[in-house]
C-alpha atoms as a PDB file:
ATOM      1  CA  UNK A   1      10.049  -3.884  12.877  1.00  0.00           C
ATOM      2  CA  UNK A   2       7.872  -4.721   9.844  1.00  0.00           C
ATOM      3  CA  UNK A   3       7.083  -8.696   9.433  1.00  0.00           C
ATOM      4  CA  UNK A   4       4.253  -8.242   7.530  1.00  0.00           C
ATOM      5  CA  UNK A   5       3.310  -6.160   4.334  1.00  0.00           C
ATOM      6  CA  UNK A   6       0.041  -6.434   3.116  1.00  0.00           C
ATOM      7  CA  UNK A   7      -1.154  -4.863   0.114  1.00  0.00           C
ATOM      8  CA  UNK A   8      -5.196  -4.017  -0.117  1.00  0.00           C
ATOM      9  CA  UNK A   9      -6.973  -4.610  -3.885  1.00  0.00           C
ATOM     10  CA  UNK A  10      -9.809  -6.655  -5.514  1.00  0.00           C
ATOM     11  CA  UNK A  11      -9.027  -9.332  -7.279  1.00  0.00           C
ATOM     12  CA  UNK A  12      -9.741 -10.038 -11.276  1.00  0.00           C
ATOM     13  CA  UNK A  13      -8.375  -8.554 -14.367  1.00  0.00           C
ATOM     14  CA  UNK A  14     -11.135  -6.049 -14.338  1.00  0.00           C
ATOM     15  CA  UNK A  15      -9.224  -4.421 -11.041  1.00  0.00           C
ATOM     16  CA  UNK A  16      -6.147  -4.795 -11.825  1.00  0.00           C
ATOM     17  CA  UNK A  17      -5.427  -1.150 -13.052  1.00  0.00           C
ATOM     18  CA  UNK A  18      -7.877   0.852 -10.869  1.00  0.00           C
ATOM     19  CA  UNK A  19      -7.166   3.002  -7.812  1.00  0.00           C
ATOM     20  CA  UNK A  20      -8.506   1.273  -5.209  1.00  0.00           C
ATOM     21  CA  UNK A  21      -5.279  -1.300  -6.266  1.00  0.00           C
ATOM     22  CA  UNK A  22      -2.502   0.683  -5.330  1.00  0.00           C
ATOM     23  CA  UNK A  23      -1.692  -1.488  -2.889  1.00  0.00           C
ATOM     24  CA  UNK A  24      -1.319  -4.545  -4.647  1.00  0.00           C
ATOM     25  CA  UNK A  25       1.003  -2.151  -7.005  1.00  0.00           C
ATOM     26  CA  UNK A  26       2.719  -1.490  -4.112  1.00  0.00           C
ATOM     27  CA  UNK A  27       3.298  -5.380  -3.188  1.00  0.00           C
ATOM     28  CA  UNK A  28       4.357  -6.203  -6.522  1.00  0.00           C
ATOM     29  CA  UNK A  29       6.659  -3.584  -6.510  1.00  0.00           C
ATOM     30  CA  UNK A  30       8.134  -5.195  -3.418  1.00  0.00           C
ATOM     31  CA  UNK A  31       7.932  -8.433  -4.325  1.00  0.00           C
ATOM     32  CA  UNK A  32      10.224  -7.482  -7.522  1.00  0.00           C
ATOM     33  CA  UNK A  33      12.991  -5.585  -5.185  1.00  0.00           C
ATOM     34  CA  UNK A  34      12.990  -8.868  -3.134  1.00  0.00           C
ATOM     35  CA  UNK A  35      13.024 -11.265  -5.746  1.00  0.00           C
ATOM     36  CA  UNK A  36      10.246 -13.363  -4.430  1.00  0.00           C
ATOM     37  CA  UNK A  37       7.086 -14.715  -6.526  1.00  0.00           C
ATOM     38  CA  UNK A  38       3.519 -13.920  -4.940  1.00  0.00           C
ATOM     39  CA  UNK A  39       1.363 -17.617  -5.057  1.00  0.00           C
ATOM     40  CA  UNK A  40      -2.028 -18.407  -3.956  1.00  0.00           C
ATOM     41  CA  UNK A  41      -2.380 -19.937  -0.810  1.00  0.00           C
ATOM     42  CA  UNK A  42      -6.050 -20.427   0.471  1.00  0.00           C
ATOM     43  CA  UNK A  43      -4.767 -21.028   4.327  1.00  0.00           C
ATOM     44  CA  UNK A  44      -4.986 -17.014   3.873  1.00  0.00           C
ATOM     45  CA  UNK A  45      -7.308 -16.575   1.188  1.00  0.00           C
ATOM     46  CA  UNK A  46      -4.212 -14.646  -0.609  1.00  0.00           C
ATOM     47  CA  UNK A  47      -1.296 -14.199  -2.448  1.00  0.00           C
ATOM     48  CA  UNK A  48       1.312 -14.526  -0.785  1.00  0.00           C
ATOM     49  CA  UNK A  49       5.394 -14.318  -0.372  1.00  0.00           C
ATOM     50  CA  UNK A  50       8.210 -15.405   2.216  1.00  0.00           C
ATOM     51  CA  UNK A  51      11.314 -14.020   2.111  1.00  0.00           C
ATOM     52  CA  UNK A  52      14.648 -13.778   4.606  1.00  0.00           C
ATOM     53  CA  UNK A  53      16.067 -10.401   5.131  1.00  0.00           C
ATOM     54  CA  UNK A  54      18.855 -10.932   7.761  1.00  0.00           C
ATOM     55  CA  UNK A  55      17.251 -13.571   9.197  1.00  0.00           C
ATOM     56  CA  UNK A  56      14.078 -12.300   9.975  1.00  0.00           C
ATOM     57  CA  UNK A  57      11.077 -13.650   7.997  1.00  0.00           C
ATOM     58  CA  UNK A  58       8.928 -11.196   5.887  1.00  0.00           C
ATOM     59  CA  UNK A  59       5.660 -12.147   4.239  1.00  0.00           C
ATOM     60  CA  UNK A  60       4.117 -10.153   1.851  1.00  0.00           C
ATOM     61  CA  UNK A  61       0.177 -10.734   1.510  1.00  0.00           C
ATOM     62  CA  UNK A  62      -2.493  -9.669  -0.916  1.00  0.00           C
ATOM     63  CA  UNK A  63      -5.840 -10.781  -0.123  1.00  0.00           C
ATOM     64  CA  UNK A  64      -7.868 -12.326  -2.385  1.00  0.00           C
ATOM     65  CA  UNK A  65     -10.946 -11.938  -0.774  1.00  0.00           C
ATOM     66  CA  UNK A  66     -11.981  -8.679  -2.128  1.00  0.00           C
ATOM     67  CA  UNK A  67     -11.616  -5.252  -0.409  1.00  0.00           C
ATOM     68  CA  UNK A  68     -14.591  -5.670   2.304  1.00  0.00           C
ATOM     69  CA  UNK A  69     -12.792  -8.661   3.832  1.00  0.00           C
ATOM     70  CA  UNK A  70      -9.310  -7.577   3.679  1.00  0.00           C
ATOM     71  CA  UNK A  71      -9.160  -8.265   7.499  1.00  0.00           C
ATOM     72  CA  UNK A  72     -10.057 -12.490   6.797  1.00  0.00           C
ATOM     73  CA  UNK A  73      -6.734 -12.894   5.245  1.00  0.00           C
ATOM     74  CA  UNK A  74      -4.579 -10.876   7.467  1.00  0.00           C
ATOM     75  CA  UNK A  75      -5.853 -11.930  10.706  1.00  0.00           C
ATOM     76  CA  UNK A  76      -5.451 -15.602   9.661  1.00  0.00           C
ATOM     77  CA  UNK A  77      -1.817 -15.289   8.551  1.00  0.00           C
ATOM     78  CA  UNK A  78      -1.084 -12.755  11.366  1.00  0.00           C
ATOM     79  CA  UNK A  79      -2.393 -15.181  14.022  1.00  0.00           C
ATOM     80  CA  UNK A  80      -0.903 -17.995  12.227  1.00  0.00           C
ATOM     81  CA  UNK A  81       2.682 -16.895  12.833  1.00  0.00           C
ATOM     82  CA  UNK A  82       2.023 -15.094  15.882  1.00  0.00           C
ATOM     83  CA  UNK A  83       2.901 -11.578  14.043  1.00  0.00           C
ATOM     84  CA  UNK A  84       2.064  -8.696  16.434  1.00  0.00           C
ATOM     85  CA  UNK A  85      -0.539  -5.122  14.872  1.00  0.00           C
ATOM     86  CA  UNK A  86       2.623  -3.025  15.377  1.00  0.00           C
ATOM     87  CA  UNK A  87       4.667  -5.196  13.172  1.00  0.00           C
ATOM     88  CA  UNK A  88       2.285  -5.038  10.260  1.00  0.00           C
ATOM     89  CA  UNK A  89       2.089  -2.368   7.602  1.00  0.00           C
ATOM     90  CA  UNK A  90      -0.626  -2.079   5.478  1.00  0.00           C
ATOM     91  CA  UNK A  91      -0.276  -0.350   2.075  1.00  0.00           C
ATOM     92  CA  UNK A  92      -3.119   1.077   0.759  1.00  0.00           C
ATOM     93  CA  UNK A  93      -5.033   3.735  -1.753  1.00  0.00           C
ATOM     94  CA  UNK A  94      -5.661   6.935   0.094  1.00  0.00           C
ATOM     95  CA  UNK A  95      -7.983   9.870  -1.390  1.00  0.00           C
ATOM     96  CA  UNK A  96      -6.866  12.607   1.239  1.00  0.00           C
ATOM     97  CA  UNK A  97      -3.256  12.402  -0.546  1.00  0.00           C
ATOM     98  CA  UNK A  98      -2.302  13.470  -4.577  1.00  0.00           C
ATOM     99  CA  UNK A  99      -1.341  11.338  -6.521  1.00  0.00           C
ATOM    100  CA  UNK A 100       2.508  11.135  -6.084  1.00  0.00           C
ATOM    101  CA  UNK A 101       2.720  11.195  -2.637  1.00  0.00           C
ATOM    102  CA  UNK A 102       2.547   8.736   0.293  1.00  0.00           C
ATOM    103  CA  UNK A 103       2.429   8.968   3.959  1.00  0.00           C
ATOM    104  CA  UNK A 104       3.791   6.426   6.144  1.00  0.00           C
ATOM    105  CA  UNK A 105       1.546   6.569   9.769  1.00  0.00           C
ATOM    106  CA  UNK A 106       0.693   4.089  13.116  1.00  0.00           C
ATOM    107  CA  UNK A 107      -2.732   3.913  14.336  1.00  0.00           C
ATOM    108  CA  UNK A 108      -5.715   6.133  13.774  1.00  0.00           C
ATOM    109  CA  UNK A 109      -8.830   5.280  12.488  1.00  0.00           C
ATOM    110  CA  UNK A 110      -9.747   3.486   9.228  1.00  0.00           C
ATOM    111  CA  UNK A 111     -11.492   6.435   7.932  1.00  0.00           C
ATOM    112  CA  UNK A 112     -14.212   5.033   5.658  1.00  0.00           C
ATOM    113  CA  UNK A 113     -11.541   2.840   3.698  1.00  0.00           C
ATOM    114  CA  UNK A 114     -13.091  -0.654   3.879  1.00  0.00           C
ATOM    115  CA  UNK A 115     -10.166  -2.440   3.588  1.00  0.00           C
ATOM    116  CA  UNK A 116      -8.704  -0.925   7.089  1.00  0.00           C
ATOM    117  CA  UNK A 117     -12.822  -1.236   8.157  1.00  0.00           C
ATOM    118  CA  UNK A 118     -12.613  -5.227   8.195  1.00  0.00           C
ATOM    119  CA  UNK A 119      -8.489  -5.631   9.262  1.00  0.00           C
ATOM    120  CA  UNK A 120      -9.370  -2.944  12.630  1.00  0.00           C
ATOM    121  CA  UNK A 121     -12.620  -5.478  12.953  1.00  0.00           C
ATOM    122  CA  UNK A 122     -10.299  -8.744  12.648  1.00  0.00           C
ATOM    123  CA  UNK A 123      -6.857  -7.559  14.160  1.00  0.00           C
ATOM    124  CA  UNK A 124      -9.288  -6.032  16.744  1.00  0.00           C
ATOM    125  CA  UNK A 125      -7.263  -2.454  17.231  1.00  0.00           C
ATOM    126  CA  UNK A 126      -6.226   0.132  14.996  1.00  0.00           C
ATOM    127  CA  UNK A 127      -2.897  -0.196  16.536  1.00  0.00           C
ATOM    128  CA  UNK A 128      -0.713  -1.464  12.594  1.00  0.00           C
ATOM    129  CA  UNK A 129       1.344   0.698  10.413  1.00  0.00           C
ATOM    130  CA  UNK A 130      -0.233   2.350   6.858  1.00  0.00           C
ATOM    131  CA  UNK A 131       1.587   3.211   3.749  1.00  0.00           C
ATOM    132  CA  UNK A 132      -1.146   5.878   2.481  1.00  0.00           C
ATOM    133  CA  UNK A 133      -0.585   5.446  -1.449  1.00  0.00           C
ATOM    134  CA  UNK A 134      -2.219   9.115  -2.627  1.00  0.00           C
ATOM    135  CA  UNK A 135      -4.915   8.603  -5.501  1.00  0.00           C
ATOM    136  CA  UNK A 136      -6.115  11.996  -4.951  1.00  0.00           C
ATOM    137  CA  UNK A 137     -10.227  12.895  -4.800  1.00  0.00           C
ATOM    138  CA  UNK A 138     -12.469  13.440  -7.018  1.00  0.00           C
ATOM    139  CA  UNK A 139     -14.210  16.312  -5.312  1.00  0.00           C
ATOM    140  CA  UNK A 140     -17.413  15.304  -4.810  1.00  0.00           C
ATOM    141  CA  UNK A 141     -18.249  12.348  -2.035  1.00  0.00           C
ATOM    142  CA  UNK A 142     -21.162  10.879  -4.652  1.00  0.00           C
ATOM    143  CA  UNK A 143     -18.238  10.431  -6.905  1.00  0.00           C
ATOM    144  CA  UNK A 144     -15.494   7.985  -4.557  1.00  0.00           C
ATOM    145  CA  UNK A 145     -16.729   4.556  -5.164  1.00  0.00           C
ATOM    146  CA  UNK A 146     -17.025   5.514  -9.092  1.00  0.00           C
ATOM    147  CA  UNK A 147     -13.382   7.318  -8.627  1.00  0.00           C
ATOM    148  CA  UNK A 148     -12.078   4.118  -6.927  1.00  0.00           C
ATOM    149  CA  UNK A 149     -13.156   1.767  -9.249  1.00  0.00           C
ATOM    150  CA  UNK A 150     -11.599   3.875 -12.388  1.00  0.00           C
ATOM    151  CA  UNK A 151      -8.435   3.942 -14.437  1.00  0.00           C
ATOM    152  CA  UNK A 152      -6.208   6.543 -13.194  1.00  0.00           C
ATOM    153  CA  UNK A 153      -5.484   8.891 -16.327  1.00  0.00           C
ATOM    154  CA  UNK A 154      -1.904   7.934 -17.558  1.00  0.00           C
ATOM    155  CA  UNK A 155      -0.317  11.058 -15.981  1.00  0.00           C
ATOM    156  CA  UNK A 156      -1.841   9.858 -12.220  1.00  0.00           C
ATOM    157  CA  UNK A 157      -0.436   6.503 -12.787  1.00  0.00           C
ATOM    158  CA  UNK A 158       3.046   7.636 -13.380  1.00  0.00           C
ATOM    159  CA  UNK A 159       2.893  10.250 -10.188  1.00  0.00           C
ATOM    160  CA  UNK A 160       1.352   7.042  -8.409  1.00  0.00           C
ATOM    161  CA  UNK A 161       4.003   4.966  -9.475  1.00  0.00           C
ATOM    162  CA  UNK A 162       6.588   7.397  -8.516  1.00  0.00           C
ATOM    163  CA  UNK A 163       5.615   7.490  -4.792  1.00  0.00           C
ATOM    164  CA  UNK A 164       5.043   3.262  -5.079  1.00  0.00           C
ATOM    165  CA  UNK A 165       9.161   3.266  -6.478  1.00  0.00           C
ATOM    166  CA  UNK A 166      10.190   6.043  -3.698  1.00  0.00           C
ATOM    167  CA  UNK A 167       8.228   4.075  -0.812  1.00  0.00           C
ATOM    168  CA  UNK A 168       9.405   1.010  -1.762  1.00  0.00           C
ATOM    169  CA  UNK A 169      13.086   1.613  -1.318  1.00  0.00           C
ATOM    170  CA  UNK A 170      12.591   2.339   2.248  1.00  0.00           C
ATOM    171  CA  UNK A 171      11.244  -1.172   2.802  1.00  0.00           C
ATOM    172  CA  UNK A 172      14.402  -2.112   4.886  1.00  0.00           C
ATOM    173  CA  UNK A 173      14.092   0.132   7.283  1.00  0.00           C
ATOM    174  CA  UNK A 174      10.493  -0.355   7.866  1.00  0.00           C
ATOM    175  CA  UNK A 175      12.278  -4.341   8.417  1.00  0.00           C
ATOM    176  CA  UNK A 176      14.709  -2.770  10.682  1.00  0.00           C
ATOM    177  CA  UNK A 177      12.637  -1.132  12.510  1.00  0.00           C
ATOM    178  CA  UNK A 178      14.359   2.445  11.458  1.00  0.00           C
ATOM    179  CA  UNK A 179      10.266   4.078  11.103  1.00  0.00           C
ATOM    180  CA  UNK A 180      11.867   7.931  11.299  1.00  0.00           C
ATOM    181  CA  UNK A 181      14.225   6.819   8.717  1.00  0.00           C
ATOM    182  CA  UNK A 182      11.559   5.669   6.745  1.00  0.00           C
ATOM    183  CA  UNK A 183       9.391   8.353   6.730  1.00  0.00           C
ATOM    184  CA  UNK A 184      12.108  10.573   5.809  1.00  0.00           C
ATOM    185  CA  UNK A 185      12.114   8.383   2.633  1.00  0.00           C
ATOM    186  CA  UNK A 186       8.508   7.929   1.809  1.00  0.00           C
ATOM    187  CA  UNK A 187       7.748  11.913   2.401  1.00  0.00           C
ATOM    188  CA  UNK A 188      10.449  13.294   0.636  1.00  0.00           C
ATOM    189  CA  UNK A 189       8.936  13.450  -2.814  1.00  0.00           C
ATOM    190  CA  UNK A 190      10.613  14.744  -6.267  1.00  0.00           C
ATOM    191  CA  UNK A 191      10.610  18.143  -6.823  1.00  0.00           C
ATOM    192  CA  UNK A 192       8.443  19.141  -9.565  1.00  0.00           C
ATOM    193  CA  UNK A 193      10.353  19.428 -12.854  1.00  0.00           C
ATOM    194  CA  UNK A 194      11.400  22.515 -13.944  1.00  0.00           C
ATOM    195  CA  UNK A 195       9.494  24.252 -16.905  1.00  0.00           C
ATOM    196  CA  UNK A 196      11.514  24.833 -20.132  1.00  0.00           C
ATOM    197  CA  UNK A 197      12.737  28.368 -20.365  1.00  0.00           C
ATOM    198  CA  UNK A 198      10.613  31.105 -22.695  1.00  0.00           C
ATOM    199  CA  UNK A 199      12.009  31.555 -25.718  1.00  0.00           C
ATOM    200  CA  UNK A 200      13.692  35.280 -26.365  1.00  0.00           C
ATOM    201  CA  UNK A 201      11.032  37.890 -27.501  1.00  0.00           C
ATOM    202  CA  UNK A 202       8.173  35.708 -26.677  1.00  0.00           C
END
């Protein structure tokens, strides 16, 4: 059962549209389903929201601490309200997945990402949920923190958005605790679109 969703990012306008934001797209996203507001709250050095969903209380956190220290703001609110690893998911940019897909996984490592880096340091296990937002890679490693940092091109932003609109409608099970269901949900991705027929004599 999911109490907490955080979404990773850097704050400032200059982020706001680069890759290594997904997961504050993913947030918003949420935040809009739920109808809640996102406000700043330096308890948690974040944005953050509280909504009711049957009862149970769901924050939704972005940290505004930039990506390095991701971990400051979600180990204060998760202490804070006594919020066990295993009932956090973390939503996040991932390079090892295209753009327009997302994988929903517990545990593992933080593989590079320094977001996850700082949240394993603070939560102190690697024991939380991820929502892998794809952002594709750029083929060369010299090239990620550049790749990161950029614009994705308009077509990438609408296959990213896609798997942030798909994802988010399974954000009551991940509540429910219904994680099979979920992933069902977040891995089952469009099909591509057909091509247009050849015209006769072509």
């Amino acid at each position: 059962m999911i109490k907490l969703f955080v979404g990773l990012g850097n704050p400032g306008a200059e982020y706001e549209d680069t890759r290594h934001n997904a997961g504050f797209w993913w947030i918003d996203a949420l935040a809009r389903d739920l109808n809640v507001n996102l406000v700043p709250d330096k308890s948690y050095f974040a944005k953050v929201a509280r909504s009711q969903i049957k009862g149970q209380t769901v924050w939704l956190l972005e940290p505004q601490t930039f990506m390095n220290l991701s971990g400051k703001s979600v180990g204060a609110l998760a202490k804070f309200f006594k919020i066990a690893p295993q009932e956090i998911l973390v939503a996040h940019d991932e390079l090892d997945v295209v753009p327009g897909e997302a994988k929903l996984k517990f545990g593992g490592s933080h593989a590079g990402h320094n977001g996850l880096r700082d949240i394993h340091a603070q939560l102190g296990t690697g024991d939380y949920w991820r929502l892998r937002l794809g952002i594709g890679h750029p083929g060369v490693k010299a090239e990620v923190i550049n790749w990161v940092l950029k614009k994705p091109m308009a077509e990438q932003r609408d296959l990213i958005q896609e798997s942030i609109a798909r994802s988010v409608k399974a954000a009551d099970m991940l509540m429910q605790g219904e994680m099979e269901k979920a992933m069902v949900q977040i891995h089952t991705s469009k099909p591509p679109r057909p091509k247009p027929p050849r015209p006769e004599g072509v």
